[in-house]
N, C-alpha and C. Protein backbone atom coordinates (compact mmCIF):
# COMPACT_ATOMS: atom_id res chain seq x y z
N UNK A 1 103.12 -10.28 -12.70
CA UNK A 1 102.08 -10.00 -13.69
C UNK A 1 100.76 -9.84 -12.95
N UNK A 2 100.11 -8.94 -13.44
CA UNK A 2 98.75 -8.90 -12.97
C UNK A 2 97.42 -10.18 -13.06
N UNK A 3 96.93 -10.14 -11.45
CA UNK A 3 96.46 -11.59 -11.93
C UNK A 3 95.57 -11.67 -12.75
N UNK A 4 94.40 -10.29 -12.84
CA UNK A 4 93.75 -10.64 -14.07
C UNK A 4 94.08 -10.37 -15.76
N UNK A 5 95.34 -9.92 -15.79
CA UNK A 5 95.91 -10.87 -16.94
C UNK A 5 96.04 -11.97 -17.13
N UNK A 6 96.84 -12.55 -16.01
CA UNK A 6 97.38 -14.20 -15.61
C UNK A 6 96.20 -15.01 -16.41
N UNK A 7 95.43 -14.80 -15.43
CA UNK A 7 93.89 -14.90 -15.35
C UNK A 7 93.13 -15.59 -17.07
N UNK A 8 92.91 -13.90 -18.01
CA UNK A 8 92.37 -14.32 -19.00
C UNK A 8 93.51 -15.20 -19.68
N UNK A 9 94.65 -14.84 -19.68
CA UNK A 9 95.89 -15.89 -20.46
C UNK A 9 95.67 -17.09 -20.37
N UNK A 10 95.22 -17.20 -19.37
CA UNK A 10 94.72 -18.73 -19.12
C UNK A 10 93.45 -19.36 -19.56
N UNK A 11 92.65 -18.81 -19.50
CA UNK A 11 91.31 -18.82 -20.10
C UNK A 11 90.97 -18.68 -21.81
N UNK A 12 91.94 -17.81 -22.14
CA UNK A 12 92.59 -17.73 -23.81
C UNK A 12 93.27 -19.27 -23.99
N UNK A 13 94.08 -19.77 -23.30
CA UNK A 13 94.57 -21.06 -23.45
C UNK A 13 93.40 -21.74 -23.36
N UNK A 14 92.94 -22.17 -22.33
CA UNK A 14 92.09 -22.95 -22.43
C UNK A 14 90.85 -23.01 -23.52
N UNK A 15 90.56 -21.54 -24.16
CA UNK A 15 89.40 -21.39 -24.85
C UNK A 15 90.06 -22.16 -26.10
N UNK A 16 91.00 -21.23 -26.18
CA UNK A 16 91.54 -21.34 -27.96
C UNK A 16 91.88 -23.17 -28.23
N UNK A 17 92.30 -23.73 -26.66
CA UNK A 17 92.30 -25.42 -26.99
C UNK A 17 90.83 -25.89 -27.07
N UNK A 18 89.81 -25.44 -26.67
CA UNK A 18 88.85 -25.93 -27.25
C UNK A 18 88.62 -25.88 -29.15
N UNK A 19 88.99 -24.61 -29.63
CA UNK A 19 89.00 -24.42 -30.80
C UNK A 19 88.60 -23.41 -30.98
N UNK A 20 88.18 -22.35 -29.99
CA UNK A 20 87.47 -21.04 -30.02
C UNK A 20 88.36 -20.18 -30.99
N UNK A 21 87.26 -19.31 -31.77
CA UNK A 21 88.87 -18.47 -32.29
C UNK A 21 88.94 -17.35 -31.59
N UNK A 22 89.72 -16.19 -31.45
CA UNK A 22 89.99 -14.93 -31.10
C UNK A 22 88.76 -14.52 -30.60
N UNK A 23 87.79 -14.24 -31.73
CA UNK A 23 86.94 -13.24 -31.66
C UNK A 23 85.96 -13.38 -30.47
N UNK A 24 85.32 -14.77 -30.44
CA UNK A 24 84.39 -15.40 -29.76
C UNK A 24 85.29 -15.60 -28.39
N UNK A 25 86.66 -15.58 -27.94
CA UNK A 25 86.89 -16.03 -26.86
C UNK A 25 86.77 -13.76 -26.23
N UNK A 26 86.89 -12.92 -27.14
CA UNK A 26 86.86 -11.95 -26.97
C UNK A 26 85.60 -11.51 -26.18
N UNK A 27 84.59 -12.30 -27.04
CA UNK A 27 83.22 -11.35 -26.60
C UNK A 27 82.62 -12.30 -25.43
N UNK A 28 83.48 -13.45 -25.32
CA UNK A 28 82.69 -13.93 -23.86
C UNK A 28 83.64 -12.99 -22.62
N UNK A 29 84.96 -13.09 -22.83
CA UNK A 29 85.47 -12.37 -21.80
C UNK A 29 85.33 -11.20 -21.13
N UNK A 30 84.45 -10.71 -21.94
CA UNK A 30 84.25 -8.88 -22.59
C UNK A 30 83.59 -8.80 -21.18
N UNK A 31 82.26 -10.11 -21.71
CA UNK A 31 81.42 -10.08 -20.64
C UNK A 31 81.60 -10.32 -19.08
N UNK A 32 82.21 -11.26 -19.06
CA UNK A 32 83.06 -11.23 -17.81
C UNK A 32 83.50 -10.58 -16.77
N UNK A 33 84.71 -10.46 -17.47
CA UNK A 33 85.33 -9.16 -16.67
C UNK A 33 85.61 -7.20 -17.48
N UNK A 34 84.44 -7.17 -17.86
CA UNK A 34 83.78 -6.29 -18.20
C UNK A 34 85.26 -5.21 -18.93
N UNK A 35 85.30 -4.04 -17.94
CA UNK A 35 86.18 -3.33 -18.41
C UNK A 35 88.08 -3.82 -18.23
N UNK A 36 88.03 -4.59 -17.44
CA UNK A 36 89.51 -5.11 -17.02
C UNK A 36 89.42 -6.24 -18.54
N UNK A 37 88.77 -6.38 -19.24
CA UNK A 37 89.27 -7.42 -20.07
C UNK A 37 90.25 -6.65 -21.27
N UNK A 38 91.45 -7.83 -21.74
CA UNK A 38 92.31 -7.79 -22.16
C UNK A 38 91.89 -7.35 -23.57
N UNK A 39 92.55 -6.13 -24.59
CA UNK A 39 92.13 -5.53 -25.71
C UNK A 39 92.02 -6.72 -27.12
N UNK A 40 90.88 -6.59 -28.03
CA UNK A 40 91.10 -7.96 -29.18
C UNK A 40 92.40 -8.30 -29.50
N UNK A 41 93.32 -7.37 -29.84
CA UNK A 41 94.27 -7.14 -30.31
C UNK A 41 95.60 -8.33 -29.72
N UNK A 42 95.22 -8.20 -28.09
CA UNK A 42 96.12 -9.15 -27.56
C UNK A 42 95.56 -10.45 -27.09
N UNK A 43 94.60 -10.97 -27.20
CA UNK A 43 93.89 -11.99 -27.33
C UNK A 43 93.94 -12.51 -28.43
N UNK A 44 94.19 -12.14 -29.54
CA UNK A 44 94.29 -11.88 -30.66
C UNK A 44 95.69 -12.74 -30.81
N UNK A 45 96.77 -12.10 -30.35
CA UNK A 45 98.14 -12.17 -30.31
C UNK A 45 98.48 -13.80 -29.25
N UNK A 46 97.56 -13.82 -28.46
CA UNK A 46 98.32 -14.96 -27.98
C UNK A 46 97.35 -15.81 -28.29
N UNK A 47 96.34 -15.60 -28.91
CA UNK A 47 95.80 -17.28 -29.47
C UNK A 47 96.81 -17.66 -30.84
N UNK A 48 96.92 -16.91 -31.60
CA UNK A 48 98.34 -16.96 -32.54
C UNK A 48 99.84 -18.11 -32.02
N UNK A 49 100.11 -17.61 -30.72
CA UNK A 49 100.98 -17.80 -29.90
C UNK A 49 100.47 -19.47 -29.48
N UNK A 50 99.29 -19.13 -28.37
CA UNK A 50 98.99 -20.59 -28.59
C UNK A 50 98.79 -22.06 -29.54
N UNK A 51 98.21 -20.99 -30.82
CA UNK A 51 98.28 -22.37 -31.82
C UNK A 51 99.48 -22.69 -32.32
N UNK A 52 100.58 -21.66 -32.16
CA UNK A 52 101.67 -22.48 -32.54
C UNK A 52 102.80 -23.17 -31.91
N UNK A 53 101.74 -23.32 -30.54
CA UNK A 53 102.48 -24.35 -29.52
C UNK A 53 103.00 -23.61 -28.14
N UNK A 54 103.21 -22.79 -27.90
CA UNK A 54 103.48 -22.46 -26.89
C UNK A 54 101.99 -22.65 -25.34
N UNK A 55 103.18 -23.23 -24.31
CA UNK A 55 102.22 -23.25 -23.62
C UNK A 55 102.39 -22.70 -22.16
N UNK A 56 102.85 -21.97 -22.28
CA UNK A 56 103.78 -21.21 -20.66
C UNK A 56 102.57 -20.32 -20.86
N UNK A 57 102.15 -19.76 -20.01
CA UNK A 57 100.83 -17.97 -20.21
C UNK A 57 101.99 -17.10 -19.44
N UNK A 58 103.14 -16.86 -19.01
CA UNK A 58 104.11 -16.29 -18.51
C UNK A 58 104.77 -15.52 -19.62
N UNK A 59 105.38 -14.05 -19.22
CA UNK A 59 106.27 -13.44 -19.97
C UNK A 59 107.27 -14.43 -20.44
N UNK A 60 107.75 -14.42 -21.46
CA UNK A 60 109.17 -14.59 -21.90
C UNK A 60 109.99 -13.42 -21.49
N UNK A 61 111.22 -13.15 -20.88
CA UNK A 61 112.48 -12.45 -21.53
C UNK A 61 112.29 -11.83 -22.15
N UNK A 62 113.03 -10.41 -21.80
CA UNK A 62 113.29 -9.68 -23.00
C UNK A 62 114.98 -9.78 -23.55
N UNK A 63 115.05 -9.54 -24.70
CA UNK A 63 116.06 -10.20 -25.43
C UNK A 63 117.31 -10.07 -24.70
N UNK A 64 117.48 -8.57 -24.27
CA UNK A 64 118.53 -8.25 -23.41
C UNK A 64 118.57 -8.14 -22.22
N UNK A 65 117.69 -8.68 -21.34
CA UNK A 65 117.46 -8.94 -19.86
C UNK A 65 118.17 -9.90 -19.74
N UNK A 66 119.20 -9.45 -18.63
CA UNK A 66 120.46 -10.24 -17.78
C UNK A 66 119.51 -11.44 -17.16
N UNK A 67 120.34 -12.54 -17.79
CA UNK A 67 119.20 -13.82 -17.48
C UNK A 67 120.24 -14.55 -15.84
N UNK A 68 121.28 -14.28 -15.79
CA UNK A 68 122.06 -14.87 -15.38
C UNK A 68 122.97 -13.87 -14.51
N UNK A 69 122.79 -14.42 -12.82
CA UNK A 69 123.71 -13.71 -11.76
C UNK A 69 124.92 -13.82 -12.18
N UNK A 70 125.77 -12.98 -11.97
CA UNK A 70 127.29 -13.22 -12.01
C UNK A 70 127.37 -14.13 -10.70
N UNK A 71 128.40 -14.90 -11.30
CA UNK A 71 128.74 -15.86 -10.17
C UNK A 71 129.81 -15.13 -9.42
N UNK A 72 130.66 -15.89 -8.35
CA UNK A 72 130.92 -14.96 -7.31
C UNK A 72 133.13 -15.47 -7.61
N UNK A 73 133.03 -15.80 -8.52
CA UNK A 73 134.32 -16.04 -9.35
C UNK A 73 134.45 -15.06 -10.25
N UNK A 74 133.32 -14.24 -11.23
CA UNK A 74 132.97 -13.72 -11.88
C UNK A 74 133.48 -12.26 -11.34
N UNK A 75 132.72 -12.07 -10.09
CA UNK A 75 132.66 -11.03 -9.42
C UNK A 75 134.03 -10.83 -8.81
N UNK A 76 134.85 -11.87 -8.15
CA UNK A 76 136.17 -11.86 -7.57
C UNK A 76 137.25 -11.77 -8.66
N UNK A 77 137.01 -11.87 -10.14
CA UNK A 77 137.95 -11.62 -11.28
C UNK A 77 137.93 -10.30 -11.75
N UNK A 78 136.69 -9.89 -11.89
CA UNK A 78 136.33 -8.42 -11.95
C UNK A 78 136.98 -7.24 -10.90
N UNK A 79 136.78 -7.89 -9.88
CA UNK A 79 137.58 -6.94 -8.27
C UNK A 79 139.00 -6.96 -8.56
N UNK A 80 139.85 -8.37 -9.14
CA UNK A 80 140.99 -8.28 -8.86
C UNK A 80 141.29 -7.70 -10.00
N UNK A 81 140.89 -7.45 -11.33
CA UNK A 81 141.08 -5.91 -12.47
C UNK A 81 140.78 -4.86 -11.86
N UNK A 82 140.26 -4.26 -11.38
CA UNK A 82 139.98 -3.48 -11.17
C UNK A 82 140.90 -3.19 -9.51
N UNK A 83 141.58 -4.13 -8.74
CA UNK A 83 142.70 -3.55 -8.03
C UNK A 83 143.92 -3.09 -8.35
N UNK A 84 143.77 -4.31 -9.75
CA UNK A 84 145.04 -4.09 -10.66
C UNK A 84 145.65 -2.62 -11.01
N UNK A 85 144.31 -2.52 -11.94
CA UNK A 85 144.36 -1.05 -12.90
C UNK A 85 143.18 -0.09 -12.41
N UNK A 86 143.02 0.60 -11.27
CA UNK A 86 141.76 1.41 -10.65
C UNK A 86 141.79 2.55 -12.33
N UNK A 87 142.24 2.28 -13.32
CA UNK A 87 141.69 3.21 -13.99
C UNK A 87 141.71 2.01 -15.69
N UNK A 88 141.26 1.32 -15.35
CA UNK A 88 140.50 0.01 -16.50
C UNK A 88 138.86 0.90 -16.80
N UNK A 89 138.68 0.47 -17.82
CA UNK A 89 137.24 1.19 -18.36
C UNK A 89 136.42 -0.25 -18.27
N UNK A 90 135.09 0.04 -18.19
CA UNK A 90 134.01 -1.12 -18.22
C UNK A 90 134.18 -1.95 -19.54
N UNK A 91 134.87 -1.72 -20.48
CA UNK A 91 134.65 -2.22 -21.79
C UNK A 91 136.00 -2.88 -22.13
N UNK A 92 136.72 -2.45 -21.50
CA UNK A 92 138.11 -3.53 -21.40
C UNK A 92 137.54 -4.92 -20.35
N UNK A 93 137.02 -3.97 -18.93
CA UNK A 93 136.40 -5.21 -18.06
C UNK A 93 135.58 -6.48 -18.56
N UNK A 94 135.00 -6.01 -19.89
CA UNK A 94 133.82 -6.74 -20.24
C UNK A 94 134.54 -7.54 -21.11
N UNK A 95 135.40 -7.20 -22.12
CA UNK A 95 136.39 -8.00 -22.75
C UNK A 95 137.10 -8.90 -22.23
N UNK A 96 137.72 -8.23 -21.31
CA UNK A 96 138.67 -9.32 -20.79
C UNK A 96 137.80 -10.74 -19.79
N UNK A 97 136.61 -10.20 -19.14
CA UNK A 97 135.91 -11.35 -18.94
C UNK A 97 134.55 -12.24 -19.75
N UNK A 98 134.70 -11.11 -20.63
CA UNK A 98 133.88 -12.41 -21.86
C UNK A 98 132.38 -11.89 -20.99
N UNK A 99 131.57 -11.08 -20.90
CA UNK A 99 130.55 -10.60 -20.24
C UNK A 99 130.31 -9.61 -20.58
N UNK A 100 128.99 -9.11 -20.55
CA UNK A 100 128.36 -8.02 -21.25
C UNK A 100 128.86 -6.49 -20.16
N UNK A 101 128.47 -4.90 -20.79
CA UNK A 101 129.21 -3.88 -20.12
C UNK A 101 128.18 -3.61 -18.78
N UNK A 102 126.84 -4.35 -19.56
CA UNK A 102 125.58 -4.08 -18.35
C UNK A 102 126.16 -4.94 -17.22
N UNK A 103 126.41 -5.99 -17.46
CA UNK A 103 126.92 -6.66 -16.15
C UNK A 103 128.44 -6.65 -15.33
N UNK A 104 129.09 -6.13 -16.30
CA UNK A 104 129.99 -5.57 -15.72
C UNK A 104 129.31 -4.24 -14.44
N UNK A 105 128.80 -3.34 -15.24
CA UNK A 105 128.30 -2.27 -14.27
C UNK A 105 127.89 -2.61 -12.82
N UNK A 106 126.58 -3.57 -13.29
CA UNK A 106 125.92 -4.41 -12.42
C UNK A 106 126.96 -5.06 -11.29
N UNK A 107 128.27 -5.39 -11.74
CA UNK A 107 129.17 -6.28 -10.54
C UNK A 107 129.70 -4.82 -10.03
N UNK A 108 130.29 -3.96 -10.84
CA UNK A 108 131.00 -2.76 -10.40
C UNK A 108 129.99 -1.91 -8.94
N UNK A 109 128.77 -1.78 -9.34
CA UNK A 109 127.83 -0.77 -8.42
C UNK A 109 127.30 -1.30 -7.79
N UNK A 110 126.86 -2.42 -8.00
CA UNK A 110 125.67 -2.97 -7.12
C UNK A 110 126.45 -4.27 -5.94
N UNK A 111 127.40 -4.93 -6.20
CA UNK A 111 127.80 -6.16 -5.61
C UNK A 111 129.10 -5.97 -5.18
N UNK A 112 130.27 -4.75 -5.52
CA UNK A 112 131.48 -4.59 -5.06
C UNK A 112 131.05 -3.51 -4.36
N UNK A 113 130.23 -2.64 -4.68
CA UNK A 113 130.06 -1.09 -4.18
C UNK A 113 130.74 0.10 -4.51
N UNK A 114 131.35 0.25 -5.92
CA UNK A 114 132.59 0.87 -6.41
C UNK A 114 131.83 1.91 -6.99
N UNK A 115 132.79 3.33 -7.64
CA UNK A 115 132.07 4.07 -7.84
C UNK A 115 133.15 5.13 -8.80
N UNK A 116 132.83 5.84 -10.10
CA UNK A 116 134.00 5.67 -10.89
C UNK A 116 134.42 7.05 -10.61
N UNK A 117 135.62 7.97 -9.72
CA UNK A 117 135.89 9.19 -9.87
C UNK A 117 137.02 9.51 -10.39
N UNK A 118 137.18 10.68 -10.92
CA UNK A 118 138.13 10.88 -11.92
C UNK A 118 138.38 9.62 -12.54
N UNK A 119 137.45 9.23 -13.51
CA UNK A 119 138.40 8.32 -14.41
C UNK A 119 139.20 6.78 -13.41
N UNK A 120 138.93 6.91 -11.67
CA UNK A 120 139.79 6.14 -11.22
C UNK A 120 138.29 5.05 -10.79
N UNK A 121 138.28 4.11 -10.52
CA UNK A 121 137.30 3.13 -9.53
C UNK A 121 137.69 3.24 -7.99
N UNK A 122 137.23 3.45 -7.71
CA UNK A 122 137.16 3.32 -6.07
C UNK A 122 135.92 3.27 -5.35
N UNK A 123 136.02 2.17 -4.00
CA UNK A 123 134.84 2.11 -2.98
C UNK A 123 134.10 3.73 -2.97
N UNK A 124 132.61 3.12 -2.80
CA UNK A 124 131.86 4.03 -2.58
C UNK A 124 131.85 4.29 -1.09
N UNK A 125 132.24 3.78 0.23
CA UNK A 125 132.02 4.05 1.42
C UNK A 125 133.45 4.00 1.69
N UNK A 126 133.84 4.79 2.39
CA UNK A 126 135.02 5.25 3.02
C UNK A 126 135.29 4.63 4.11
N UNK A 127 136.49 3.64 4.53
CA UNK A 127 136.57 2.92 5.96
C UNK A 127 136.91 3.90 6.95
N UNK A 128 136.90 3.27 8.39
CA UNK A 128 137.26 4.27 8.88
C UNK A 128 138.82 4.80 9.52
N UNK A 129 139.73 4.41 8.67
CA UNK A 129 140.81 4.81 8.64
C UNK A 129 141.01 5.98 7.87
N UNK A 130 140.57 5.77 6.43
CA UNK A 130 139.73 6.53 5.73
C UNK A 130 139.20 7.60 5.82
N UNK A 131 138.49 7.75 7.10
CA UNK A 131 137.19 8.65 6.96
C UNK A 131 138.35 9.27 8.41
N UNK A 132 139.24 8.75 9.53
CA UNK A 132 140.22 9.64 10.05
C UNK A 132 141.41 10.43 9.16
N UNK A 133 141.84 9.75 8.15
CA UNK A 133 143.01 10.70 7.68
C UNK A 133 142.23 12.05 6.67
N UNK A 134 141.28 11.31 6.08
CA UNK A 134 141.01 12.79 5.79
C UNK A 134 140.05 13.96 7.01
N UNK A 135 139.63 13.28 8.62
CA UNK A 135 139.69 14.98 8.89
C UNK A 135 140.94 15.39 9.44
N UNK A 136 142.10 14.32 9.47
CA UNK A 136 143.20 14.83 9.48
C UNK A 136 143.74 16.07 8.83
N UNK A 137 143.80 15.65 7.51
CA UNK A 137 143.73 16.81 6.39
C UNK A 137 143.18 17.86 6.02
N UNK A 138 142.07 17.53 7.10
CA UNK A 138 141.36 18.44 6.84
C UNK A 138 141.88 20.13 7.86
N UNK A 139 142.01 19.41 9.29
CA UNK A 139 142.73 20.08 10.37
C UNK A 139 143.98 21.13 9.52
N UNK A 140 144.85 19.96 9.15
CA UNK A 140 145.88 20.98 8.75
C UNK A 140 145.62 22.17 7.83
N UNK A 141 144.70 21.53 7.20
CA UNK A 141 144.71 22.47 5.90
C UNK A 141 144.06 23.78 6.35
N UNK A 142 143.28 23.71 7.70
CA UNK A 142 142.42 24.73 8.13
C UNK A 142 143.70 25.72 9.00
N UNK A 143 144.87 25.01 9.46
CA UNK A 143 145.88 25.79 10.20
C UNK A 143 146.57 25.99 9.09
N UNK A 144 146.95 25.76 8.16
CA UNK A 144 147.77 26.75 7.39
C UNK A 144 146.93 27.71 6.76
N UNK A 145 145.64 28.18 6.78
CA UNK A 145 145.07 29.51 6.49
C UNK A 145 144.83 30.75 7.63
């Protein structure tokens, strides 16, 4: 967060616990920090916030922001579906482990390295056994033309 948000959030707390209301904690800040100060509207919004108890000046969450890493059991149950059946869809994955399709994805792309072609899952980097048989294939295919 920007610190001079941080900043007046804090100063909104502190004002509005004096008893200041909105308006007056508005037009001292105004002065302050002149054009960087925060619009009535949201000064506004978190003295609201403050009087009804909250006392963090930090974002909350957004409702559907993945609050929680997959654990690495999570991630090793997911791999072994997906060795099972290389053609399982994210939404069976997500079923069968009781976990959302975002985090399914999230274990699929980002933490196994998988990558979905034709319909099949497979590694995104090619080993190098891998990466010899196909210019194997590749050779032949260039001698039979």
């Amino acid at each position: 967060m920007d610190s001079f948000r941080s900043a007046q959030r804090a100063v909104t707390q502190f004002l509005r616990a004096e008893g200041e209301h909105a308006l007056q904690i508005y037009r001292r800040m105004k002065e302050v920090y002149g054009e960087q100060c925060l619009a009535l509207y949201t000064i506004f919004r978190w003295c609201q916030r403050y009087a009804a108890g909250r006392v963090n000046i930090k974002d909350l969450p957004w409702p559907r922001q993945v609050h929680v890493v997959p654990h690495s059991a999570t991630t090793s149950a997911v791999n072994e579906l997906i060795r099972q059946n290389r053609r399982i869809v994210t939404r069976e994955i997500a079923f069968e482990q009781s976990i959302s399709k975002g985090t399914v994805y999230h274990i699929n792309h980002e933490k196994l390295g998988y990558g979905n072609v034709c319909a099949q899952w497979v590694p995104k980097y090619l080993s190098e056994n891998q990466k010899t048989a196909r210019m194997d294939v590749g050779q032949t295919q260039q001698y039979l033309h």
